[in-house]
PDB file of N, CA and C in Angstrom:
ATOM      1  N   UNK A   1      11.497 266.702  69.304  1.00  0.00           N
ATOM      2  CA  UNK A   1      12.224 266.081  68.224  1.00  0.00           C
ATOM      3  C   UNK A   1      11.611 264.748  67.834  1.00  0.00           C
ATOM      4  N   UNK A   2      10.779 264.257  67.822  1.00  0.00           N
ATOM      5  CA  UNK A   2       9.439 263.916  67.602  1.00  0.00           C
ATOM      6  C   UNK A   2       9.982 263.201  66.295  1.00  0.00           C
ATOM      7  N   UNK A   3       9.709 263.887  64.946  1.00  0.00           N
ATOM      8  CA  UNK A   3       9.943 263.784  63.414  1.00  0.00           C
ATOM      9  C   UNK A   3      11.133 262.907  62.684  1.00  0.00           C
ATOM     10  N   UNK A   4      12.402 263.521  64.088  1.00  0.00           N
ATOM     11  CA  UNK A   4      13.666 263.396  63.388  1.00  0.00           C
ATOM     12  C   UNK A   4      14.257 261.867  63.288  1.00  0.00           C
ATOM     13  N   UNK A   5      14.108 261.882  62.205  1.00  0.00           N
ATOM     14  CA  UNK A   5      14.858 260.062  61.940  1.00  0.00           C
ATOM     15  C   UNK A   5      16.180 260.295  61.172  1.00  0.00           C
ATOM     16  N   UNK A   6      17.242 259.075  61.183  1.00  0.00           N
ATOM     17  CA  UNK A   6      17.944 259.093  60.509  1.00  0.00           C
ATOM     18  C   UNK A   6      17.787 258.261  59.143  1.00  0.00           C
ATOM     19  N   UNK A   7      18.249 258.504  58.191  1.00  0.00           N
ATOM     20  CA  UNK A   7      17.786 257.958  56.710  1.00  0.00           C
ATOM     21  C   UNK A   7      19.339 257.006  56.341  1.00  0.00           C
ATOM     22  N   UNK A   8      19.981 257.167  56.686  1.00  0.00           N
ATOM     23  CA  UNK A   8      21.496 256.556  56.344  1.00  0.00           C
ATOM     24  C   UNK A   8      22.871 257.278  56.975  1.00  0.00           C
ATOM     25  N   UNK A   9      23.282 256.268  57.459  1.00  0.00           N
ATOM     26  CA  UNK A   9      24.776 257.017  57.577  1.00  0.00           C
ATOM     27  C   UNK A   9      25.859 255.762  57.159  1.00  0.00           C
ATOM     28  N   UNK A  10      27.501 256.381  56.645  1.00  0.00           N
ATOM     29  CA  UNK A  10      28.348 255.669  56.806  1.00  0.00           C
ATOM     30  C   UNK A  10      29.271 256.123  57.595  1.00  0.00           C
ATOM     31  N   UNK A  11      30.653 254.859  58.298  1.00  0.00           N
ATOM     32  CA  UNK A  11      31.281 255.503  58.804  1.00  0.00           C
ATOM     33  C   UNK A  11      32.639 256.166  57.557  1.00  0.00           C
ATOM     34  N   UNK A  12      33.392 256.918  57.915  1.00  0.00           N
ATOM     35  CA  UNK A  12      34.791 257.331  56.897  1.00  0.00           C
ATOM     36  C   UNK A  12      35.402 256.354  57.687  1.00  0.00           C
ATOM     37  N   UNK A  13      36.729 256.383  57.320  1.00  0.00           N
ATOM     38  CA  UNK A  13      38.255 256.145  57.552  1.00  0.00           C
ATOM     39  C   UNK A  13      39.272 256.894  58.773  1.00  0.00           C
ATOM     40  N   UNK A  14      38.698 257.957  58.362  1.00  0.00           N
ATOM     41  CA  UNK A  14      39.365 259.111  58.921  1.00  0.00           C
ATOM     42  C   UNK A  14      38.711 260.486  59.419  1.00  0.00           C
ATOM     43  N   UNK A  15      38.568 261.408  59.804  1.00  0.00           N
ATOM     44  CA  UNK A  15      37.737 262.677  59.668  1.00  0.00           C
ATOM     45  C   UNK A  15      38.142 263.013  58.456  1.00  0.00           C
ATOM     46  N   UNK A  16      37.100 264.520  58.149  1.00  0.00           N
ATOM     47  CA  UNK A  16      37.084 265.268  57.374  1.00  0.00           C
ATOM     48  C   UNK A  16      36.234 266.438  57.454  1.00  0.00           C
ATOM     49  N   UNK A  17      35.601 267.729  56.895  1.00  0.00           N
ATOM     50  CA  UNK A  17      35.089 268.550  57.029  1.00  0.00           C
ATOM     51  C   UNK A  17      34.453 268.984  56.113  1.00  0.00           C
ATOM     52  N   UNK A  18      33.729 270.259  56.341  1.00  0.00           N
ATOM     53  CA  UNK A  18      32.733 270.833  55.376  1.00  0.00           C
ATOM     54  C   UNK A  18      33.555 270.935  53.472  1.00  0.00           C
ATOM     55  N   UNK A  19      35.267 271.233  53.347  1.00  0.00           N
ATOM     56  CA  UNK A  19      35.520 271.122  52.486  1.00  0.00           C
ATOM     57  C   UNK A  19      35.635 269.700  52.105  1.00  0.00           C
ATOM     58  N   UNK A  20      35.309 268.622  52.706  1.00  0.00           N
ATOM     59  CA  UNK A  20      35.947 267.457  51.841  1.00  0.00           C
ATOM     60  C   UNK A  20      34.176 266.498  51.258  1.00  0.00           C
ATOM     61  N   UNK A  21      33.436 267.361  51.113  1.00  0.00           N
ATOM     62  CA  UNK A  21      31.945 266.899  50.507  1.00  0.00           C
ATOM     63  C   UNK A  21      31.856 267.831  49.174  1.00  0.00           C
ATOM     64  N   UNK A  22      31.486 266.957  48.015  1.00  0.00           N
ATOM     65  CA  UNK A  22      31.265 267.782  46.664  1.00  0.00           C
ATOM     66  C   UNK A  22      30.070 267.169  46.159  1.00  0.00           C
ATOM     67  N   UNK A  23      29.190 267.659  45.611  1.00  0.00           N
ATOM     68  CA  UNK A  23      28.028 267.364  44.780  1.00  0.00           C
ATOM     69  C   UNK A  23      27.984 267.435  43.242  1.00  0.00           C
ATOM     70  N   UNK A  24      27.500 266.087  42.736  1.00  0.00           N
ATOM     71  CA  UNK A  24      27.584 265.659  41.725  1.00  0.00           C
ATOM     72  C   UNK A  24      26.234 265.695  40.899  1.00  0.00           C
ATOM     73  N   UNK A  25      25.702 266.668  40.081  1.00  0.00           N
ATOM     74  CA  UNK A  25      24.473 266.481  39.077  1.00  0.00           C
ATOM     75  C   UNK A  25      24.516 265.990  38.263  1.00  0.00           C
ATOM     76  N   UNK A  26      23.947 264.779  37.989  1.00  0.00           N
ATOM     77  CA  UNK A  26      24.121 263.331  36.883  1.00  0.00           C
ATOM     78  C   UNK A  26      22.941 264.570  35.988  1.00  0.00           C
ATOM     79  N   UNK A  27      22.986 264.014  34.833  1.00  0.00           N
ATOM     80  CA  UNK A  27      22.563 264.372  33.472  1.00  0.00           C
ATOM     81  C   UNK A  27      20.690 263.883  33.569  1.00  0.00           C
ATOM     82  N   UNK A  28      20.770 262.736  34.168  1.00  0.00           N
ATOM     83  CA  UNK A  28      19.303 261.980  34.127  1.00  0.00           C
ATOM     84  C   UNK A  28      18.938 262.524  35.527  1.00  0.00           C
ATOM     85  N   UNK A  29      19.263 263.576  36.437  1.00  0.00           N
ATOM     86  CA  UNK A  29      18.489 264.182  37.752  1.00  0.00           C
ATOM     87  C   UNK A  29      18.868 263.695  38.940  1.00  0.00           C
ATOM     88  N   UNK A  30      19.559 262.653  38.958  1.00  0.00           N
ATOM     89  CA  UNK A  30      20.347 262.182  40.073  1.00  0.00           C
ATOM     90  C   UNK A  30      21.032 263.010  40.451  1.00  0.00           C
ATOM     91  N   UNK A  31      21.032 262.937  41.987  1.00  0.00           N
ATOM     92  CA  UNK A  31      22.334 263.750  42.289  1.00  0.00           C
ATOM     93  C   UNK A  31      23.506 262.894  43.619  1.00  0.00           C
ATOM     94  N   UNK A  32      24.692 262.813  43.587  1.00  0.00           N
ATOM     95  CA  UNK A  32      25.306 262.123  44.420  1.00  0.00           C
ATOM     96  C   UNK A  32      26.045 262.730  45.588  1.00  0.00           C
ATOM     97  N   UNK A  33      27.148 262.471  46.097  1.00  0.00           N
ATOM     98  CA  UNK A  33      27.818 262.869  46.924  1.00  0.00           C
ATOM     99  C   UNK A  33      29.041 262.357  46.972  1.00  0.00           C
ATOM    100  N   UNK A  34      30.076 263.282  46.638  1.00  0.00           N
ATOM    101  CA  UNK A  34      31.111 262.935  47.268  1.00  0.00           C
ATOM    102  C   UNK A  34      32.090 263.267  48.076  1.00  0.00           C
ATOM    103  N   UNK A  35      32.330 262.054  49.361  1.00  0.00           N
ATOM    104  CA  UNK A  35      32.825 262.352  50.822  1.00  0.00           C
ATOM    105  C   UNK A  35      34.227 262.194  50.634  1.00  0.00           C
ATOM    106  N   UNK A  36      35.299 262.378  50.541  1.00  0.00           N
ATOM    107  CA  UNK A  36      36.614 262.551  51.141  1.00  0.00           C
ATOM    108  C   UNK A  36      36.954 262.598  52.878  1.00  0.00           C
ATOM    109  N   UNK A  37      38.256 261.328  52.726  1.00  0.00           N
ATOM    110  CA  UNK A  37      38.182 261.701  54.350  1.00  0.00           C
ATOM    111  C   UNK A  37      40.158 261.891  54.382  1.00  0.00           C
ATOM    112  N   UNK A  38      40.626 262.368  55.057  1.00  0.00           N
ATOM    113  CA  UNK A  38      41.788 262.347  55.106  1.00  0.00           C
ATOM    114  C   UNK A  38      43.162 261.278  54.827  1.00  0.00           C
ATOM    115  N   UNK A  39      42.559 259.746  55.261  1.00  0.00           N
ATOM    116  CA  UNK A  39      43.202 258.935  54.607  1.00  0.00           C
ATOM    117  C   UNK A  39      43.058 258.314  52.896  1.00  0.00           C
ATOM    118  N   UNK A  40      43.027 259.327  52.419  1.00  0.00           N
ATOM    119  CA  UNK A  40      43.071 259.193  50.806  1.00  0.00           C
ATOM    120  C   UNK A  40      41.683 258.414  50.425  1.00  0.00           C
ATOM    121  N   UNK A  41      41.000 258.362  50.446  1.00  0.00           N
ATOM    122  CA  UNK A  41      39.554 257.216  50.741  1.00  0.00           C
ATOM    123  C   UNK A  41      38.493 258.134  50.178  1.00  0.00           C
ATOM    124  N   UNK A  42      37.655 258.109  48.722  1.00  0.00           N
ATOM    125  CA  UNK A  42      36.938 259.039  48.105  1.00  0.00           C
ATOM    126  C   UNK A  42      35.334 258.109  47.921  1.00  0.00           C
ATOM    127  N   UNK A  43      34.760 258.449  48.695  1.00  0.00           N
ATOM    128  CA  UNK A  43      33.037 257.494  48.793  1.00  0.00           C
ATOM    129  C   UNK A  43      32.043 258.607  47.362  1.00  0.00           C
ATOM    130  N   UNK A  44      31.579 257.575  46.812  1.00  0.00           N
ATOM    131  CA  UNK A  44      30.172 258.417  46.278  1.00  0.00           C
ATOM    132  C   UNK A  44      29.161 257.651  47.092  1.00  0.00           C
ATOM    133  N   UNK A  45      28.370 258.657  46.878  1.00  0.00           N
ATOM    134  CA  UNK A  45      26.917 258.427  47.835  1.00  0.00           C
ATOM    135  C   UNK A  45      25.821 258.663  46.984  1.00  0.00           C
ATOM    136  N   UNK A  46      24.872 257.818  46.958  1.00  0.00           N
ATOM    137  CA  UNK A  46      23.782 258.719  46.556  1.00  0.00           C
ATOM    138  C   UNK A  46      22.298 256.937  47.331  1.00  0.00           C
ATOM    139  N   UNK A  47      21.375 257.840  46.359  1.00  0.00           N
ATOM    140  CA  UNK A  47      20.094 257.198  46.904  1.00  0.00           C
ATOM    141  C   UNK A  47      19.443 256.577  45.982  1.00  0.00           C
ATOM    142  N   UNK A  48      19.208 255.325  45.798  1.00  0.00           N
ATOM    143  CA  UNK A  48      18.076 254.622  44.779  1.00  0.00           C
ATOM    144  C   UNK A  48      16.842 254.224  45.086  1.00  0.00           C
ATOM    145  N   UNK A  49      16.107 253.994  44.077  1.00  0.00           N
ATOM    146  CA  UNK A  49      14.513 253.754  44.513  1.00  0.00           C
ATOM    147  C   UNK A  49      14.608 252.413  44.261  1.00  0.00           C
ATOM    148  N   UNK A  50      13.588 251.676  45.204  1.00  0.00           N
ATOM    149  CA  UNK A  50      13.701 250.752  44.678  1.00  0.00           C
ATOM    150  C   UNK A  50      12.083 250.210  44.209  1.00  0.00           C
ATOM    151  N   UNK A  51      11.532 248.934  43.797  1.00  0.00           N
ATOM    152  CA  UNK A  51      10.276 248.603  43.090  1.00  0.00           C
ATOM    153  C   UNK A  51       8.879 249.114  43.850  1.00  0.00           C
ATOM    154  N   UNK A  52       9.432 249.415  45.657  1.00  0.00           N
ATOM    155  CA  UNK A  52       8.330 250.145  45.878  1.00  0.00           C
ATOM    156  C   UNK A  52       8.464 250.834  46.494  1.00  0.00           C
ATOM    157  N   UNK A  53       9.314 251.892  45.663  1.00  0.00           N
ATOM    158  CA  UNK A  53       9.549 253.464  45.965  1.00  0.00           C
ATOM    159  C   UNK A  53      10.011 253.711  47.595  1.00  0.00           C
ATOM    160  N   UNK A  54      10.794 252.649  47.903  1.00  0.00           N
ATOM    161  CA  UNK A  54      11.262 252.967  49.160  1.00  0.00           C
ATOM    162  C   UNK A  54      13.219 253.650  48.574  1.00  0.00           C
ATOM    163  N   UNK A  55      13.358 254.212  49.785  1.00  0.00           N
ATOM    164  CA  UNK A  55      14.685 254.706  49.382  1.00  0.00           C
ATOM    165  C   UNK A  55      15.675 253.774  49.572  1.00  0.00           C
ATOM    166  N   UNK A  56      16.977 253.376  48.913  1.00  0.00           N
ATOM    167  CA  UNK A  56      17.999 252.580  49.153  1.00  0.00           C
ATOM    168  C   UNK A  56      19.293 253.228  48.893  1.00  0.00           C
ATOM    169  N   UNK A  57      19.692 253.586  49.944  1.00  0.00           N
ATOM    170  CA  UNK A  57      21.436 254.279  50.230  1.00  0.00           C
ATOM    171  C   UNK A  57      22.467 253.493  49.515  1.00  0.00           C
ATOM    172  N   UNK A  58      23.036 253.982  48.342  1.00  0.00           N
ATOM    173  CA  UNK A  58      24.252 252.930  47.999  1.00  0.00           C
ATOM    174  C   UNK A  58      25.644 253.771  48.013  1.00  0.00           C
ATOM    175  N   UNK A  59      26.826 253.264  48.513  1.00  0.00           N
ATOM    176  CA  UNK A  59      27.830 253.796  49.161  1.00  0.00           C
ATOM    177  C   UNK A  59      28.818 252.981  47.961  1.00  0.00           C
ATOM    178  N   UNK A  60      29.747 253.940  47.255  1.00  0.00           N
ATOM    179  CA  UNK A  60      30.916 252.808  46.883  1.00  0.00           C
ATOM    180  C   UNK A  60      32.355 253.796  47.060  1.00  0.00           C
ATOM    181  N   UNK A  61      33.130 253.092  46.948  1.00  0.00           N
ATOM    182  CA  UNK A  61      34.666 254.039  46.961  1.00  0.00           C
ATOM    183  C   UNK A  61      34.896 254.244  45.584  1.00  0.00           C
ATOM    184  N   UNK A  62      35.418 255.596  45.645  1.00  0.00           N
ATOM    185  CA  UNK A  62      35.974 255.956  43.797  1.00  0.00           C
ATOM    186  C   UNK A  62      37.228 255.675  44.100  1.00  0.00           C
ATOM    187  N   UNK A  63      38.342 255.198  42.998  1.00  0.00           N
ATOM    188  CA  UNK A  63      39.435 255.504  43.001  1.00  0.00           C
ATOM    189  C   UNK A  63      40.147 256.283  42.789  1.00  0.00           C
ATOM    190  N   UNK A  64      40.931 256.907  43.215  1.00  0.00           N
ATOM    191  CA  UNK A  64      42.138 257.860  42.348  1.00  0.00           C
ATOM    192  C   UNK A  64      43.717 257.108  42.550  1.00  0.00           C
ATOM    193  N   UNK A  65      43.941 257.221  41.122  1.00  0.00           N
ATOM    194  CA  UNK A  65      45.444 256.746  41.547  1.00  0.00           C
ATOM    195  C   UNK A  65      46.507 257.492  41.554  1.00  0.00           C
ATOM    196  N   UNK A  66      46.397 258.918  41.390  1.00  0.00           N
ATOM    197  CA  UNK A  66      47.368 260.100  41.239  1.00  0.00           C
ATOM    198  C   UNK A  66      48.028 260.689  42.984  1.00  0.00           C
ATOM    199  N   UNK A  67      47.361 260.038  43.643  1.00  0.00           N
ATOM    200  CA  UNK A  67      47.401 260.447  45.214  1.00  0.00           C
ATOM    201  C   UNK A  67      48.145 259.768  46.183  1.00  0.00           C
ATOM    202  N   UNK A  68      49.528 260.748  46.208  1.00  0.00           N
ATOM    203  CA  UNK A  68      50.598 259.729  46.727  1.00  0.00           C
ATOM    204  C   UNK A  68      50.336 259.452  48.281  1.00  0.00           C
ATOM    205  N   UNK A  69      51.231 258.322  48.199  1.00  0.00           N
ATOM    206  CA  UNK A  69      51.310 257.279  49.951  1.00  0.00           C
ATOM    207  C   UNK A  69      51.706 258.608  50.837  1.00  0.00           C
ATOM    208  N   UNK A  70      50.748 258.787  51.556  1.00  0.00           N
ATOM    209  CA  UNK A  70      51.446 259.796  52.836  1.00  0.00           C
ATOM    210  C   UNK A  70      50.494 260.500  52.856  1.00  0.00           C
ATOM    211  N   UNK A  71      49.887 261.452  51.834  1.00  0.00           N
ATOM    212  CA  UNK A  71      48.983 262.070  51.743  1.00  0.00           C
ATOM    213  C   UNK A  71      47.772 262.422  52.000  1.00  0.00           C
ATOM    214  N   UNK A  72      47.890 263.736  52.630  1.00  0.00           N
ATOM    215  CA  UNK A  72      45.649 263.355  52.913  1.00  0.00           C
ATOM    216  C   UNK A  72      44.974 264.389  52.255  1.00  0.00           C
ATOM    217  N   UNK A  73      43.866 264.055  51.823  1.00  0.00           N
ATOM    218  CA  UNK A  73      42.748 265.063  51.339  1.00  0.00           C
ATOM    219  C   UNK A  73      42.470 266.036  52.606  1.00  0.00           C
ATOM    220  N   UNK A  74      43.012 267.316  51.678  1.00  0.00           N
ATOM    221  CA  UNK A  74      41.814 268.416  52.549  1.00  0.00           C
ATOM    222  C   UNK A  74      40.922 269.244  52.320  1.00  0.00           C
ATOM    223  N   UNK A  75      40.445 268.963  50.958  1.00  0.00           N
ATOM    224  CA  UNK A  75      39.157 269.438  50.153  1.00  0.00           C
ATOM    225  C   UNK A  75      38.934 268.530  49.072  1.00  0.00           C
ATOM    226  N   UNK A  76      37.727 268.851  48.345  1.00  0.00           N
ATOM    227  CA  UNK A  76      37.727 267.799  46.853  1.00  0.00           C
ATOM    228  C   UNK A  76      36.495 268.956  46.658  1.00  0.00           C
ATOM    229  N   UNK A  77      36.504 268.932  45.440  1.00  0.00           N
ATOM    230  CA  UNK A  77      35.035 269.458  44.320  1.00  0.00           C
ATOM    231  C   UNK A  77      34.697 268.787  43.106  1.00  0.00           C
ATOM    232  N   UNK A  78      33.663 269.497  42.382  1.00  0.00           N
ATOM    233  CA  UNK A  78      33.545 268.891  41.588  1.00  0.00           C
ATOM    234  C   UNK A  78      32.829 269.586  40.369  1.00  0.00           C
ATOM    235  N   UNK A  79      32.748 269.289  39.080  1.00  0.00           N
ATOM    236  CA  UNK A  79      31.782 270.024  38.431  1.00  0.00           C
ATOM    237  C   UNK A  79      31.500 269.627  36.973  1.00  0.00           C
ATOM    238  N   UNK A  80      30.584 269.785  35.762  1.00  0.00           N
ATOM    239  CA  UNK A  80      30.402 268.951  35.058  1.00  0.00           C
ATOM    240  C   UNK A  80      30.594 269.613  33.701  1.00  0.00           C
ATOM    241  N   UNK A  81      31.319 269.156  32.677  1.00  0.00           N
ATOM    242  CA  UNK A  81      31.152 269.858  31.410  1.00  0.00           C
ATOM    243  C   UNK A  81      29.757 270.469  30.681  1.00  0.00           C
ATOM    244  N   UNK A  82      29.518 269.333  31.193  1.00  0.00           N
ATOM    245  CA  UNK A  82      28.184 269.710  29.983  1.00  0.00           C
ATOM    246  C   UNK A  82      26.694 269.120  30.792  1.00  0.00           C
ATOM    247  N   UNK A  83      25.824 269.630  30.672  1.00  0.00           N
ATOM    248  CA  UNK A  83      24.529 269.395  31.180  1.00  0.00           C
ATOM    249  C   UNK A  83      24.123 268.205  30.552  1.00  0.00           C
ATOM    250  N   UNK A  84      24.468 267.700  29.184  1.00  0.00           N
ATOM    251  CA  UNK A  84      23.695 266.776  28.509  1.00  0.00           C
ATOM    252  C   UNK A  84      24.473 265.096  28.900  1.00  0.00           C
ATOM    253  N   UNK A  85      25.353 265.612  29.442  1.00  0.00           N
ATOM    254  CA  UNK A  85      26.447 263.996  29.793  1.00  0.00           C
ATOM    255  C   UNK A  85      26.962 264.208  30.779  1.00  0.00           C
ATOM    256  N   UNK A  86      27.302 262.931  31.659  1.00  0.00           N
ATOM    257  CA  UNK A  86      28.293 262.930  32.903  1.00  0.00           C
ATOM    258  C   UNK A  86      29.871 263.036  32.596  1.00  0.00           C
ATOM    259  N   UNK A  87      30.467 263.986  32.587  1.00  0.00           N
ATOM    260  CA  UNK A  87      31.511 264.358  32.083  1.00  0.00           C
ATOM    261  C   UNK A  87      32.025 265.316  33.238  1.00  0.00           C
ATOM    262  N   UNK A  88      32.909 264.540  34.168  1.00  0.00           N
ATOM    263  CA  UNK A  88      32.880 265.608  35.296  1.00  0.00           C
ATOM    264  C   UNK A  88      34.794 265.957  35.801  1.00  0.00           C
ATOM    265  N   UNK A  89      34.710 267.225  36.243  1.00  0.00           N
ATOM    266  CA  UNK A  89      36.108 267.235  36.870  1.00  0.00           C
ATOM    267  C   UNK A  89      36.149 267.361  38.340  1.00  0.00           C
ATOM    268  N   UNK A  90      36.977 266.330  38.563  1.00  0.00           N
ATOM    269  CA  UNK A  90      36.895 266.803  39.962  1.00  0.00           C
ATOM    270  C   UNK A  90      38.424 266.645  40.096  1.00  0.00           C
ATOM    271  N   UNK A  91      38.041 267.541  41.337  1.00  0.00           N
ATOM    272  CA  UNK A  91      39.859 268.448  42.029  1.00  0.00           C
ATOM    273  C   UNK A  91      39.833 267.709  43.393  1.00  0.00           C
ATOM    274  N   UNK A  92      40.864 267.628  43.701  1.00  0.00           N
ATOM    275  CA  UNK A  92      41.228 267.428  44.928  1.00  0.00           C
ATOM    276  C   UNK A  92      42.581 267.923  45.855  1.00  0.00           C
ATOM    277  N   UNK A  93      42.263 268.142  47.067  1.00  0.00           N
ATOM    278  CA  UNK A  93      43.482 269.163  47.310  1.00  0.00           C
ATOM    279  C   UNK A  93      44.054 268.162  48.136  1.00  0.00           C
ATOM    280  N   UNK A  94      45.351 267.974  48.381  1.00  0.00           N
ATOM    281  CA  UNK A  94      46.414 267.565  49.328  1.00  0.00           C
ATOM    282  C   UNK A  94      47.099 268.019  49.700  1.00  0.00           C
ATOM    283  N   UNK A  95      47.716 267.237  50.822  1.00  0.00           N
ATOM    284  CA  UNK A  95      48.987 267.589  51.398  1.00  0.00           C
ATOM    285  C   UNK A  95      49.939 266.516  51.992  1.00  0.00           C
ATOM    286  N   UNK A  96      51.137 266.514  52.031  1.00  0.00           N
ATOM    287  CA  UNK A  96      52.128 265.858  52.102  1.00  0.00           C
ATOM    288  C   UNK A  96      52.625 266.201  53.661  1.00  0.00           C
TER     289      UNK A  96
END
């Protein structure tokens, strides 16, 4: 295991699982990530270049405000109207 490096990690809030990650295809080829963790807490992820083409991990929280006190995520997706613009829906599943 020689090769294997790590490139970035964050920590969540809470756990979560294979349903609570959705992928996001930006219009200009980007592509992001977004992590859900059980305490209501929605991260995008993705990767920037920076002036000499090294990689730079940037992490921010999305909001939702439709997601009542008590509640935890136990999936999220996502998907985009249209190829030519970022115009996206994303779902999210809960429970009370």
């Amino acid at each position: 295991m020689d090769g294997i490096l790590d490139a970035h990690y964050f920590d969540l809030p809470s756990q979560g699982n294979i349903y609570s990650l959705a992928e996001l295809h930006m219009s200009n080829g980007i592509n992001k990530i977004l992590a859900a963790s059980l305490r209501r807490k929605v991260y995008s992820f993705e990767y920037l270049t920076d002036d000499e083409n090294f990689l730079k991990p940037l992490v921010k929280e999305v909001q939702f405000t439709y997601i009542p006190s008590g509640a935890e995520i136990i999936s999220i997706d996502a998907f985009t109207k249209s190829k030519s613009s970022d115009d996206f829906v994303i779902g999210i599943t809960i429970i009370k």
